[in-house]
PDB file of N, CA and C in Angstrom:
ATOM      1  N   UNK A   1       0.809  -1.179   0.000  1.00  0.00           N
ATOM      2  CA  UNK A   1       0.000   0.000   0.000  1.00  0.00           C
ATOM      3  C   UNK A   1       0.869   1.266   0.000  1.00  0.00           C
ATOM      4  N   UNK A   2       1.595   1.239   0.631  1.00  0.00           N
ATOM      5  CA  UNK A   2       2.636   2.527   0.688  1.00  0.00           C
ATOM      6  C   UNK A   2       3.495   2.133  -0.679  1.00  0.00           C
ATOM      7  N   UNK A   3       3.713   1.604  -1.207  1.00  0.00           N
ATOM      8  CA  UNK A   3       4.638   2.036  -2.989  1.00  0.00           C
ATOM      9  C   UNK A   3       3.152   2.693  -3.283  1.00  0.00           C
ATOM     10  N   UNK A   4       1.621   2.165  -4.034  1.00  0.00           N
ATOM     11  CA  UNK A   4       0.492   2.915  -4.165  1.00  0.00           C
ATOM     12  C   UNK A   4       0.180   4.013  -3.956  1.00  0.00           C
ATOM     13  N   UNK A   5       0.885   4.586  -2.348  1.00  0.00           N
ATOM     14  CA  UNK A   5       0.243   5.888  -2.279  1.00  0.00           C
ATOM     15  C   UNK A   5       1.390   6.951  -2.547  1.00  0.00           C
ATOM     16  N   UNK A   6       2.795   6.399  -2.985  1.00  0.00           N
ATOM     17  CA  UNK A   6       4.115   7.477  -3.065  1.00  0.00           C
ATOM     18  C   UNK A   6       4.653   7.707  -1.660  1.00  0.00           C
ATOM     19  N   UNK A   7       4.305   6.477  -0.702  1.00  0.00           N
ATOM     20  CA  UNK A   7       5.694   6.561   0.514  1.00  0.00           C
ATOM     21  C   UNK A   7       6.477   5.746   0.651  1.00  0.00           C
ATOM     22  N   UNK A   8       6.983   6.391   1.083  1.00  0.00           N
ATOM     23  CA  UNK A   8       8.687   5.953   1.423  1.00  0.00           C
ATOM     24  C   UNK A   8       8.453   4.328   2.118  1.00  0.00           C
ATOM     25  N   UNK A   9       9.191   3.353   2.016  1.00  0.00           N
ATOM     26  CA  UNK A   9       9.232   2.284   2.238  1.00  0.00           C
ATOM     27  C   UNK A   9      10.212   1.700   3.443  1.00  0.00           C
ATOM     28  N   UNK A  10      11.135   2.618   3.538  1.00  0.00           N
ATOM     29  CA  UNK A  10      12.082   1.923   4.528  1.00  0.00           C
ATOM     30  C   UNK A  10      12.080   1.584   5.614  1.00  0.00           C
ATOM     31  N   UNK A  11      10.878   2.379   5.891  1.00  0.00           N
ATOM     32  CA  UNK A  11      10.688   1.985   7.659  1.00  0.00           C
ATOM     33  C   UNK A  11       8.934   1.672   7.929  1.00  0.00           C
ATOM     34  N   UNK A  12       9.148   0.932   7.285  1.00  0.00           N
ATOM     35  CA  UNK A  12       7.571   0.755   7.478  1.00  0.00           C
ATOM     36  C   UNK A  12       7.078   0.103   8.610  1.00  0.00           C
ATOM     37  N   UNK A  13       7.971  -0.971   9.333  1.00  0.00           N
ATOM     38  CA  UNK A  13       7.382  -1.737  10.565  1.00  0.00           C
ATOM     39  C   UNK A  13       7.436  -0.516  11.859  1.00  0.00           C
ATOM     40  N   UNK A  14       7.674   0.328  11.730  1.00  0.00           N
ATOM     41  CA  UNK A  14       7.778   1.375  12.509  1.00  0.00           C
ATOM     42  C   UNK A  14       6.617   2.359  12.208  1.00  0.00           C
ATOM     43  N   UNK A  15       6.015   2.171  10.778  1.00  0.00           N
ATOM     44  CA  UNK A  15       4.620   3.416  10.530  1.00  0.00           C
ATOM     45  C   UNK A  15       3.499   2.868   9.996  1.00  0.00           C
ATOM     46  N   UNK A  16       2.790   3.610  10.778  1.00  0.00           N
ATOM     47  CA  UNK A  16       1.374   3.105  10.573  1.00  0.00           C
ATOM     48  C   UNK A  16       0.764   4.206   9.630  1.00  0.00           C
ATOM     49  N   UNK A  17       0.474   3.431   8.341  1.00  0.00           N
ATOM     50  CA  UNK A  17      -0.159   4.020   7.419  1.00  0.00           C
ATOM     51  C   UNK A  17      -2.150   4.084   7.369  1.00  0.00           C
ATOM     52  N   UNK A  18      -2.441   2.994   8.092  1.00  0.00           N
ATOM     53  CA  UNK A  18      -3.864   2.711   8.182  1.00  0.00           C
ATOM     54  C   UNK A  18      -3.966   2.066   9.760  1.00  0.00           C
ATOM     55  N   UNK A  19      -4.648   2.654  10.586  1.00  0.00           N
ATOM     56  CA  UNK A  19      -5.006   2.394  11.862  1.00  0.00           C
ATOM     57  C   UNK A  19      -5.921   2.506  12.060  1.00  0.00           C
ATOM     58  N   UNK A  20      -6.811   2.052  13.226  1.00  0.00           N
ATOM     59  CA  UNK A  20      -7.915   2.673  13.958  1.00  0.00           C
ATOM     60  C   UNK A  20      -8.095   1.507  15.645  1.00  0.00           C
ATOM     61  N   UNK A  21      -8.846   2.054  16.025  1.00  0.00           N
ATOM     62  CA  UNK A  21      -9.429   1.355  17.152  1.00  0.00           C
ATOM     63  C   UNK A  21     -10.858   2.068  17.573  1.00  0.00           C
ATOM     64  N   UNK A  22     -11.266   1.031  18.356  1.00  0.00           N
ATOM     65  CA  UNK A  22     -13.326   1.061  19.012  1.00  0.00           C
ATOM     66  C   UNK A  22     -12.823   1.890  20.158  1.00  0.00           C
ATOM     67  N   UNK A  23     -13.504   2.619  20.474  1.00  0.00           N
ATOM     68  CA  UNK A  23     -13.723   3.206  21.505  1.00  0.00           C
ATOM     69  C   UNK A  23     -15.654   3.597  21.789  1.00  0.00           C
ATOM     70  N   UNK A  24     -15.992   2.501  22.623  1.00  0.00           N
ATOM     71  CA  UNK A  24     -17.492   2.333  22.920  1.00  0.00           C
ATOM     72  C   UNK A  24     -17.798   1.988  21.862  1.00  0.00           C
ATOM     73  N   UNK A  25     -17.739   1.338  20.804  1.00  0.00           N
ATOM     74  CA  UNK A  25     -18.345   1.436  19.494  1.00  0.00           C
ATOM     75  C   UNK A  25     -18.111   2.125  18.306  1.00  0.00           C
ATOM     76  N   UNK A  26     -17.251   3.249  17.950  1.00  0.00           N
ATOM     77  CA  UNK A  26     -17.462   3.959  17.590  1.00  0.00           C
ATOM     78  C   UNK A  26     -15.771   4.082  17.018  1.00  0.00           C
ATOM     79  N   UNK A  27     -15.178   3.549  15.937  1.00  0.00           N
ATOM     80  CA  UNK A  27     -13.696   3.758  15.255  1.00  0.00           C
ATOM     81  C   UNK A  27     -13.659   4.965  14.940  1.00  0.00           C
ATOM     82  N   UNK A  28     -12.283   4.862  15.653  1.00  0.00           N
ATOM     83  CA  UNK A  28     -11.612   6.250  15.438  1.00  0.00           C
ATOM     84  C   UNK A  28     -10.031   5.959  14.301  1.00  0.00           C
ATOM     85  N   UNK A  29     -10.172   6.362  13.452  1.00  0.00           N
ATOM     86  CA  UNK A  29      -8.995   6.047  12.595  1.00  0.00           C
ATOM     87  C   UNK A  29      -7.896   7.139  12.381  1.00  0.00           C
ATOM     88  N   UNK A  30      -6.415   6.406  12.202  1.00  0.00           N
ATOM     89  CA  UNK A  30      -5.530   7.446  12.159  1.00  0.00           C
ATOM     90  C   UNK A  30      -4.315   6.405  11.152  1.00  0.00           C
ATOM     91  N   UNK A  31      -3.184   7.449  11.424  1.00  0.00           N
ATOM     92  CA  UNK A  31      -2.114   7.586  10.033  1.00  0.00           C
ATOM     93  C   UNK A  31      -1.224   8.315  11.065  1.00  0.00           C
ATOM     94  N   UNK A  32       0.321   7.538  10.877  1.00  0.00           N
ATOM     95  CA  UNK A  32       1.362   8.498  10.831  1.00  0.00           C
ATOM     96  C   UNK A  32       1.666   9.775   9.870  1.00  0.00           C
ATOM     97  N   UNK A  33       2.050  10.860  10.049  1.00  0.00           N
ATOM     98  CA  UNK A  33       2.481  11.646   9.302  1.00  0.00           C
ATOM     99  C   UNK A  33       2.807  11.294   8.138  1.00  0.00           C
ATOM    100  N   UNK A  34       2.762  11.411   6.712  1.00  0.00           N
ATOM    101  CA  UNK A  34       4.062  10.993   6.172  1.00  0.00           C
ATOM    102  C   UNK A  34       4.167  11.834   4.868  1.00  0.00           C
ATOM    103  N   UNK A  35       3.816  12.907   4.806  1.00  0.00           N
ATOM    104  CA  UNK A  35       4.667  13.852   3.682  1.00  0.00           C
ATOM    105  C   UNK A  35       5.744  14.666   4.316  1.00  0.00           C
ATOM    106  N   UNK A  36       6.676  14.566   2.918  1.00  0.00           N
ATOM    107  CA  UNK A  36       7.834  15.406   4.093  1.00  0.00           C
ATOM    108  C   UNK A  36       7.585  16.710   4.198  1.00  0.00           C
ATOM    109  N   UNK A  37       8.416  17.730   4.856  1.00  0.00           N
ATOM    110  CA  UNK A  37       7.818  19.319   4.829  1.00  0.00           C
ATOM    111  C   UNK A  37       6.085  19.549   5.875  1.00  0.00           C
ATOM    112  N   UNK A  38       5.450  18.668   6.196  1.00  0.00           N
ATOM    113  CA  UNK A  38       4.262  18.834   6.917  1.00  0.00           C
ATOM    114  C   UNK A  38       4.912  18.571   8.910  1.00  0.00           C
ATOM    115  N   UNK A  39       4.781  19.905   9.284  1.00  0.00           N
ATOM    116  CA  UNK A  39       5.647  19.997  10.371  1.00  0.00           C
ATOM    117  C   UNK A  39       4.943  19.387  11.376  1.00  0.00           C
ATOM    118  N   UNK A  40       4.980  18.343  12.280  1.00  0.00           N
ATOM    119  CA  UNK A  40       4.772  17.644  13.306  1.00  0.00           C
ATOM    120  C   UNK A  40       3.850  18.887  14.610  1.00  0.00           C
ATOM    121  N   UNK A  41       2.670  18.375  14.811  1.00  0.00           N
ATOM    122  CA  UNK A  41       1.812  19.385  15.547  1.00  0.00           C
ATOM    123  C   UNK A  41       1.407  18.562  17.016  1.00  0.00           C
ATOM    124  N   UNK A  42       1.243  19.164  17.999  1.00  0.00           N
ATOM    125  CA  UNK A  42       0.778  18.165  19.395  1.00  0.00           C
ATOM    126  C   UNK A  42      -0.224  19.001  19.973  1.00  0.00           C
ATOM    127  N   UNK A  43      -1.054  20.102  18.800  1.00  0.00           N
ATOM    128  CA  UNK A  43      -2.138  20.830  18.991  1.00  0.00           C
ATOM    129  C   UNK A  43      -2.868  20.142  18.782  1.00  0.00           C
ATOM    130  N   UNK A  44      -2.958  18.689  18.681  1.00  0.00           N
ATOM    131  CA  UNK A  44      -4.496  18.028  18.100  1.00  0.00           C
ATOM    132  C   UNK A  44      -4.857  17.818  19.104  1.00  0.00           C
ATOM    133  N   UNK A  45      -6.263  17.735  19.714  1.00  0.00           N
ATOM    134  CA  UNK A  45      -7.137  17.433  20.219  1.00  0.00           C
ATOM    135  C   UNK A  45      -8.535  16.561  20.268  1.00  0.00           C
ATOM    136  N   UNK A  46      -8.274  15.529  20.783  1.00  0.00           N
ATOM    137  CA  UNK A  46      -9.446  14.438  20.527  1.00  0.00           C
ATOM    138  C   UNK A  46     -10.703  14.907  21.512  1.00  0.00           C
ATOM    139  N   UNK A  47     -11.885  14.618  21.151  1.00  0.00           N
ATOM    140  CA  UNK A  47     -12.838  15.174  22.171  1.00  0.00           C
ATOM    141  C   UNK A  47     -13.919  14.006  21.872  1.00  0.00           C
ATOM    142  N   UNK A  48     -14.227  12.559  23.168  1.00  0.00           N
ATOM    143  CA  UNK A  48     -15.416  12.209  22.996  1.00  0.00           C
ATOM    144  C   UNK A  48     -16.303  12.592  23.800  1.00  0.00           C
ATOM    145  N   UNK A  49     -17.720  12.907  22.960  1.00  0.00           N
ATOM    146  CA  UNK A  49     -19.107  13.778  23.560  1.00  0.00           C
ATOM    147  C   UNK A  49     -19.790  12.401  24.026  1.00  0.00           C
ATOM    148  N   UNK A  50     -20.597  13.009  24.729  1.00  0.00           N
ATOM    149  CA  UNK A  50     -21.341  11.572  25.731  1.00  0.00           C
ATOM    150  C   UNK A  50     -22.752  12.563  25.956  1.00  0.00           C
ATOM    151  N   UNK A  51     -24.154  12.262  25.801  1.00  0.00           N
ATOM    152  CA  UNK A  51     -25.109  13.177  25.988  1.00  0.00           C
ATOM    153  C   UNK A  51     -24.980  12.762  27.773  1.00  0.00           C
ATOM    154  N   UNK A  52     -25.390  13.977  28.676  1.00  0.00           N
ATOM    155  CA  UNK A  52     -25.513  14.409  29.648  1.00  0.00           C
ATOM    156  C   UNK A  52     -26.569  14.112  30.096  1.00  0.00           C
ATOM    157  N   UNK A  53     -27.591  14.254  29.430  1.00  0.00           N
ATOM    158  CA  UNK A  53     -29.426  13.700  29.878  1.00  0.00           C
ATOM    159  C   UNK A  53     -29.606  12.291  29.782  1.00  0.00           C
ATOM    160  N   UNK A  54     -28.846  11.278  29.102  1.00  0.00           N
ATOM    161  CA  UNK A  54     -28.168   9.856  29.334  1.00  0.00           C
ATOM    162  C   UNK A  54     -28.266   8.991  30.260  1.00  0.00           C
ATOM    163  N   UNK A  55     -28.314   8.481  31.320  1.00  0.00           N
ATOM    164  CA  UNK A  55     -27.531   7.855  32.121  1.00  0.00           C
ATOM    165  C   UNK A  55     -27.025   6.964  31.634  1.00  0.00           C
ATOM    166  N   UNK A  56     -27.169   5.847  30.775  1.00  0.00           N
ATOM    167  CA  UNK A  56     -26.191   4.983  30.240  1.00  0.00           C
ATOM    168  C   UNK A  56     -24.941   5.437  29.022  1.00  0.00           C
ATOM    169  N   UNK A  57     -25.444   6.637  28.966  1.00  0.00           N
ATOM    170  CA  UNK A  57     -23.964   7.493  27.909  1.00  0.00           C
ATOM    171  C   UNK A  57     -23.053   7.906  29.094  1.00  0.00           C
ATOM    172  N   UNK A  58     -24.068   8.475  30.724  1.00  0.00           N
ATOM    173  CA  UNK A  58     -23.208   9.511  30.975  1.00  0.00           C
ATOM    174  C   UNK A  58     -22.298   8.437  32.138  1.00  0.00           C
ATOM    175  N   UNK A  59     -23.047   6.906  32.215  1.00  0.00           N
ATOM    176  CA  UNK A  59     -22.237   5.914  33.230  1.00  0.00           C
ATOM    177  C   UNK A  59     -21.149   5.258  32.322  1.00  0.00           C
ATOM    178  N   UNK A  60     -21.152   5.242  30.728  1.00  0.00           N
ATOM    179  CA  UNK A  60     -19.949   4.661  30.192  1.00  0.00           C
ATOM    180  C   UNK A  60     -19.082   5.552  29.810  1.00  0.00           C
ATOM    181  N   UNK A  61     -18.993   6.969  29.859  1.00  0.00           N
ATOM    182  CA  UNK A  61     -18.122   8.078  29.818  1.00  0.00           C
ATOM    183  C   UNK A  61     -17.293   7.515  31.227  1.00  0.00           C
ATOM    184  N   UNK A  62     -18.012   7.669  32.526  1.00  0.00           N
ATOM    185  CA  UNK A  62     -17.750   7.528  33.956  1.00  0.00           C
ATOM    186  C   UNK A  62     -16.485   6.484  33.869  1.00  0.00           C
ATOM    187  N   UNK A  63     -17.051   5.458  33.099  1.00  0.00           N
ATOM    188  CA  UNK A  63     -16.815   4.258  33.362  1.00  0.00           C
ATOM    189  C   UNK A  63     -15.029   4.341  32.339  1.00  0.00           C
ATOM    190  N   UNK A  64     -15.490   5.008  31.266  1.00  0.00           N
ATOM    191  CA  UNK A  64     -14.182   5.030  30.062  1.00  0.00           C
ATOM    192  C   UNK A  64     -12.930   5.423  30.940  1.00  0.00           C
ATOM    193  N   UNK A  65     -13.499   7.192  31.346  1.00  0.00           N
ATOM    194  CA  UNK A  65     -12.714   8.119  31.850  1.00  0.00           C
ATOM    195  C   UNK A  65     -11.935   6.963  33.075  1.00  0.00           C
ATOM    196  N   UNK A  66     -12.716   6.390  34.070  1.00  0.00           N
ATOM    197  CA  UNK A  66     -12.084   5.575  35.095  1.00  0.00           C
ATOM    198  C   UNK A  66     -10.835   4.697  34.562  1.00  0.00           C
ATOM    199  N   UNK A  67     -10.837   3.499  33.783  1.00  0.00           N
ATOM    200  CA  UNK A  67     -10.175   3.254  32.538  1.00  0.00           C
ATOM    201  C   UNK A  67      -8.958   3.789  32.600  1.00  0.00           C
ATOM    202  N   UNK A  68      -9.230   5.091  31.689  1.00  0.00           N
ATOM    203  CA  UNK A  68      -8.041   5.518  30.415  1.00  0.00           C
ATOM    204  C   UNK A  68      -6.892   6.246  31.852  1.00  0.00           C
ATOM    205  N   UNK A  69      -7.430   6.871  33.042  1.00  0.00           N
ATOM    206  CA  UNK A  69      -6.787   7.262  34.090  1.00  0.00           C
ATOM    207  C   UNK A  69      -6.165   6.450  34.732  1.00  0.00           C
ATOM    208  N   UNK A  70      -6.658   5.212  34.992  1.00  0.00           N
ATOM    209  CA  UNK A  70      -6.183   3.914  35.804  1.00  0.00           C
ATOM    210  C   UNK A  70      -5.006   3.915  35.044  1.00  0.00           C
ATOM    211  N   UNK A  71      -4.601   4.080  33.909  1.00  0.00           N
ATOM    212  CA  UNK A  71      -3.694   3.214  32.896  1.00  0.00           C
ATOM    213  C   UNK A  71      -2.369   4.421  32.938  1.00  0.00           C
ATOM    214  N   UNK A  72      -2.117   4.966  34.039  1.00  0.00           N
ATOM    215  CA  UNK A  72      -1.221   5.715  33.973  1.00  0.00           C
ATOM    216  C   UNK A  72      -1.401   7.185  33.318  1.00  0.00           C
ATOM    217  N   UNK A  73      -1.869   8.102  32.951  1.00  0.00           N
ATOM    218  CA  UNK A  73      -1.836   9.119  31.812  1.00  0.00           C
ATOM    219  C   UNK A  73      -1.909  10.288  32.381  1.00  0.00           C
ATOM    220  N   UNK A  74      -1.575  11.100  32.099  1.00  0.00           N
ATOM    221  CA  UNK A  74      -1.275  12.737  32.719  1.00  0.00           C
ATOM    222  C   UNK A  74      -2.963  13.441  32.827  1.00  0.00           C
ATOM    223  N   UNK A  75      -3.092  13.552  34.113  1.00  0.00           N
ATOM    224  CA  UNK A  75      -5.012  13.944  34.424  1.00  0.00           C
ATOM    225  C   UNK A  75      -4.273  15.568  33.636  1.00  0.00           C
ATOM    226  N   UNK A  76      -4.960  16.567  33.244  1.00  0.00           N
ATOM    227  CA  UNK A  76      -4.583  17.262  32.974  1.00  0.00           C
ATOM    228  C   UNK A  76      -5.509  18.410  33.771  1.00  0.00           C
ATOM    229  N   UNK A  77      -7.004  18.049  33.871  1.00  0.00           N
ATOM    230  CA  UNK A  77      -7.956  18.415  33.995  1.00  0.00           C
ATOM    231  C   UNK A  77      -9.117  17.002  34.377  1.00  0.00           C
ATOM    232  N   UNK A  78      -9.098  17.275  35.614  1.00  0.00           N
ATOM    233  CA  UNK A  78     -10.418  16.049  36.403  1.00  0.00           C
ATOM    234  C   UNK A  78     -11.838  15.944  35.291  1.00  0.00           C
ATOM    235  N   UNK A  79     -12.288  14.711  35.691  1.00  0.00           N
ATOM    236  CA  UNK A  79     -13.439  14.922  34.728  1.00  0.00           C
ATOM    237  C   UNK A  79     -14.411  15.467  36.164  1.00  0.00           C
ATOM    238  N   UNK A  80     -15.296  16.492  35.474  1.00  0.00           N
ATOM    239  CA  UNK A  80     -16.345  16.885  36.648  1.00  0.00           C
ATOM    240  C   UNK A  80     -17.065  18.012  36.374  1.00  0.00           C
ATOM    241  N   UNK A  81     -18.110  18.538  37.333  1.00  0.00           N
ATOM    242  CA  UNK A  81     -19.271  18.661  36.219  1.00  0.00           C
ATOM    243  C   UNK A  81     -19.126  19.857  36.314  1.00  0.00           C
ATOM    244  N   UNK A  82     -19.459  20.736  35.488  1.00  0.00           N
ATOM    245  CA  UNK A  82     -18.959  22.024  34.497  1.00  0.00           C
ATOM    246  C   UNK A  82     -20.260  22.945  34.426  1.00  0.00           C
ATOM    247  N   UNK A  83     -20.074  24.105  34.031  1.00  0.00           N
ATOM    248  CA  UNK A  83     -21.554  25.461  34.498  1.00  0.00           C
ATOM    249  C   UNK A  83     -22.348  25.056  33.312  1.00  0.00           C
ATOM    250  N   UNK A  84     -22.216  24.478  32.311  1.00  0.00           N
ATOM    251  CA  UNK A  84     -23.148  24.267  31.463  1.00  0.00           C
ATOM    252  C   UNK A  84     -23.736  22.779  31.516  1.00  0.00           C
ATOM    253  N   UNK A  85     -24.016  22.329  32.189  1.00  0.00           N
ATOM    254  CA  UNK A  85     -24.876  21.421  32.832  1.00  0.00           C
ATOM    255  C   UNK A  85     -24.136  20.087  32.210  1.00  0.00           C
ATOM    256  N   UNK A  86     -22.835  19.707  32.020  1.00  0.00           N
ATOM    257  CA  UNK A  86     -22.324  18.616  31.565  1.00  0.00           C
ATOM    258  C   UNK A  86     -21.110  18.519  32.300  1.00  0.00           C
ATOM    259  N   UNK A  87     -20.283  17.616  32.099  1.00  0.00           N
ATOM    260  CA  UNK A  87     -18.604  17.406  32.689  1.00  0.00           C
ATOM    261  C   UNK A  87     -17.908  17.150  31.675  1.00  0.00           C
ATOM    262  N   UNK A  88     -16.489  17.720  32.196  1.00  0.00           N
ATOM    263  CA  UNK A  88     -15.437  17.490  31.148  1.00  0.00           C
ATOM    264  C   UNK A  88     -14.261  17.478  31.853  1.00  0.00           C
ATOM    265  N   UNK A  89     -13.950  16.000  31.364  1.00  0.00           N
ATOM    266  CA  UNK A  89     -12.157  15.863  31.641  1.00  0.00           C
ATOM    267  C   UNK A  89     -10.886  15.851  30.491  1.00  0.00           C
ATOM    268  N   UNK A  90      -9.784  16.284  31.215  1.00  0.00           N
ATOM    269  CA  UNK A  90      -9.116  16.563  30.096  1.00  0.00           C
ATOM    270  C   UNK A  90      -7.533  15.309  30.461  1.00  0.00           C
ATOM    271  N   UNK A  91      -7.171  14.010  29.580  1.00  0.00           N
ATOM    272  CA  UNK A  91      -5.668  14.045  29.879  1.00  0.00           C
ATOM    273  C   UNK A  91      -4.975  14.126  28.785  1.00  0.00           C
ATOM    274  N   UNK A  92      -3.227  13.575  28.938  1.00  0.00           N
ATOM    275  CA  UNK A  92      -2.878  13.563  27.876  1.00  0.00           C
ATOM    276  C   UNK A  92      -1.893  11.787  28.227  1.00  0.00           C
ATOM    277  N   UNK A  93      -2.258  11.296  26.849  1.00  0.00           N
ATOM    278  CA  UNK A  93      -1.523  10.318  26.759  1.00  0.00           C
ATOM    279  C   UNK A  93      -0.419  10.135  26.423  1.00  0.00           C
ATOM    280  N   UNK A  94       0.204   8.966  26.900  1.00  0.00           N
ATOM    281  CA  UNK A  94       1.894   8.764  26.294  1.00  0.00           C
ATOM    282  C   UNK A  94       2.426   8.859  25.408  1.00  0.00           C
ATOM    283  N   UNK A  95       1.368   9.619  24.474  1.00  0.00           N
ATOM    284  CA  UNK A  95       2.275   9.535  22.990  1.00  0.00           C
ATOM    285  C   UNK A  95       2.332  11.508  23.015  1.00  0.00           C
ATOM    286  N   UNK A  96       1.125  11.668  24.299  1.00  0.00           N
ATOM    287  CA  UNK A  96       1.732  13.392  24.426  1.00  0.00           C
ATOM    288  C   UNK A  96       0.178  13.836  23.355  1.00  0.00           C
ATOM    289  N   UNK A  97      -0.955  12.797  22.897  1.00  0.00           N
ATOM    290  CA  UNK A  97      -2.124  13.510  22.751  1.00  0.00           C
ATOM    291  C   UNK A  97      -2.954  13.920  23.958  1.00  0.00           C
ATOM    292  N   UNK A  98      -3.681  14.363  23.418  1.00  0.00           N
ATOM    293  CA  UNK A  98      -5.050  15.050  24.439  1.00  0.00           C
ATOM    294  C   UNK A  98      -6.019  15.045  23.641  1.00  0.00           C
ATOM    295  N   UNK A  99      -6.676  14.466  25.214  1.00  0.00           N
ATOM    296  CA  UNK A  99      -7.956  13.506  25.104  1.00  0.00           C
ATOM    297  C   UNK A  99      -9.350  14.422  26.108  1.00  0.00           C
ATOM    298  N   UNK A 100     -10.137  15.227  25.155  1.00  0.00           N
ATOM    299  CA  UNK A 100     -11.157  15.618  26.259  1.00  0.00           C
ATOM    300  C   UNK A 100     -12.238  14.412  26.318  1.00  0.00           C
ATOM    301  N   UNK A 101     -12.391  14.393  27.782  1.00  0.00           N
ATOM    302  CA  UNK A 101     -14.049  13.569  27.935  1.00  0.00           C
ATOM    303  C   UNK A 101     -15.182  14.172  28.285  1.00  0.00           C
ATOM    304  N   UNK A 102     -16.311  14.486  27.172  1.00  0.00           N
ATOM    305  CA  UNK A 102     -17.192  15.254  27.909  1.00  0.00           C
ATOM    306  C   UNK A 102     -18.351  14.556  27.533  1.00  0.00           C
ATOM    307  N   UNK A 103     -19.101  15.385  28.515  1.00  0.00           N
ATOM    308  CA  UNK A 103     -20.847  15.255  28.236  1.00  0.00           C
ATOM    309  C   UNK A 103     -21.462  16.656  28.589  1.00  0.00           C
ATOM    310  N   UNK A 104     -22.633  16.656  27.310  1.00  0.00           N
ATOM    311  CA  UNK A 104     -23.084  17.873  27.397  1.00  0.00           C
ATOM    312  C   UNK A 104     -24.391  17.730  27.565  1.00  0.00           C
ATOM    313  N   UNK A 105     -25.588  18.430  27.410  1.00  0.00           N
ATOM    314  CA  UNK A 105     -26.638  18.054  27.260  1.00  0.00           C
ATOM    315  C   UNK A 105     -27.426  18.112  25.821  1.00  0.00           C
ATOM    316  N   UNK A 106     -27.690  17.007  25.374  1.00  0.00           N
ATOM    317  CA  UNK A 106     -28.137  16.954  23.934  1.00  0.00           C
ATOM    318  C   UNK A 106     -29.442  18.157  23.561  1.00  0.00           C
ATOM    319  N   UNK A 107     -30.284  18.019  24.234  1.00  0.00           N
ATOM    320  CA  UNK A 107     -31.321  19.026  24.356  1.00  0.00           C
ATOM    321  C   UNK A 107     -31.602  20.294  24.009  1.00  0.00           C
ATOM    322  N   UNK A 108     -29.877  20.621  24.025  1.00  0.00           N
ATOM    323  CA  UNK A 108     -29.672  22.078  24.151  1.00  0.00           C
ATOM    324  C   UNK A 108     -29.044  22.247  22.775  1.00  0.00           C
ATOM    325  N   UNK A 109     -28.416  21.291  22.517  1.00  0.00           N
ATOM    326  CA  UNK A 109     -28.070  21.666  20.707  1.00  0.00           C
ATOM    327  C   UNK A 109     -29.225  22.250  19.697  1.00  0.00           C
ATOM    328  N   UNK A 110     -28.584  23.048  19.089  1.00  0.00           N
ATOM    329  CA  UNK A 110     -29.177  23.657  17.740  1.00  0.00           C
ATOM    330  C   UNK A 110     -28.539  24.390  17.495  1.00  0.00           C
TER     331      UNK A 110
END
């Protein structure tokens, strides 16, 4: 797949060209970098929403957040409940992303 798309080949057991993983259901897919000149960023920000009016969205957020903290990772920001009637936690993982967990209240969208 990488001769196909015009990358570099040499280190391939080291890059991930096609990834993903479930999180509650729901794949999240990713890619190493790999054009050259595209400068390396650690501004990304992942954010999973969980509706707030829920209880079984807002007990497997509870339940995730418990999880992904147990497993070592920089709390950055507690998950907990916030002036707009939802909670949000913030960490960052070992690879140095950040991960918000929130819930908001669906109700209120438009």
């Amino acid at each position: 797949m990488a001769k196909e798309w015009g990358l570099p080949t040499d280190n391939l057991e080291n890059t991930t060209i096609h990834g993903g993983f479930v999180v509650l259901g729901n794949t999240i897919f990713c890619s190493d970098r790999t054009r050259d000149g595209e400068p390396f960023s650690s501004s990304v920000t992942v954010m999973l929403d969980f509706n707030s009016e829920d209880a079984e969205d807002v007990a497997a957020l509870d339940s995730l957040y418990k999880q992904v903290t147990e497993s070592g990772v920089e709390i950055i920001d507690p998950l907990k409940e916030q002036f707009w009637g939802g909670k949000m936690g913030i960490i960052k993982d070992k690879y140095g992303l950040v991960w918000m967990f929130h819930a908001q209240p669906y109700s209120k969208l438009q």
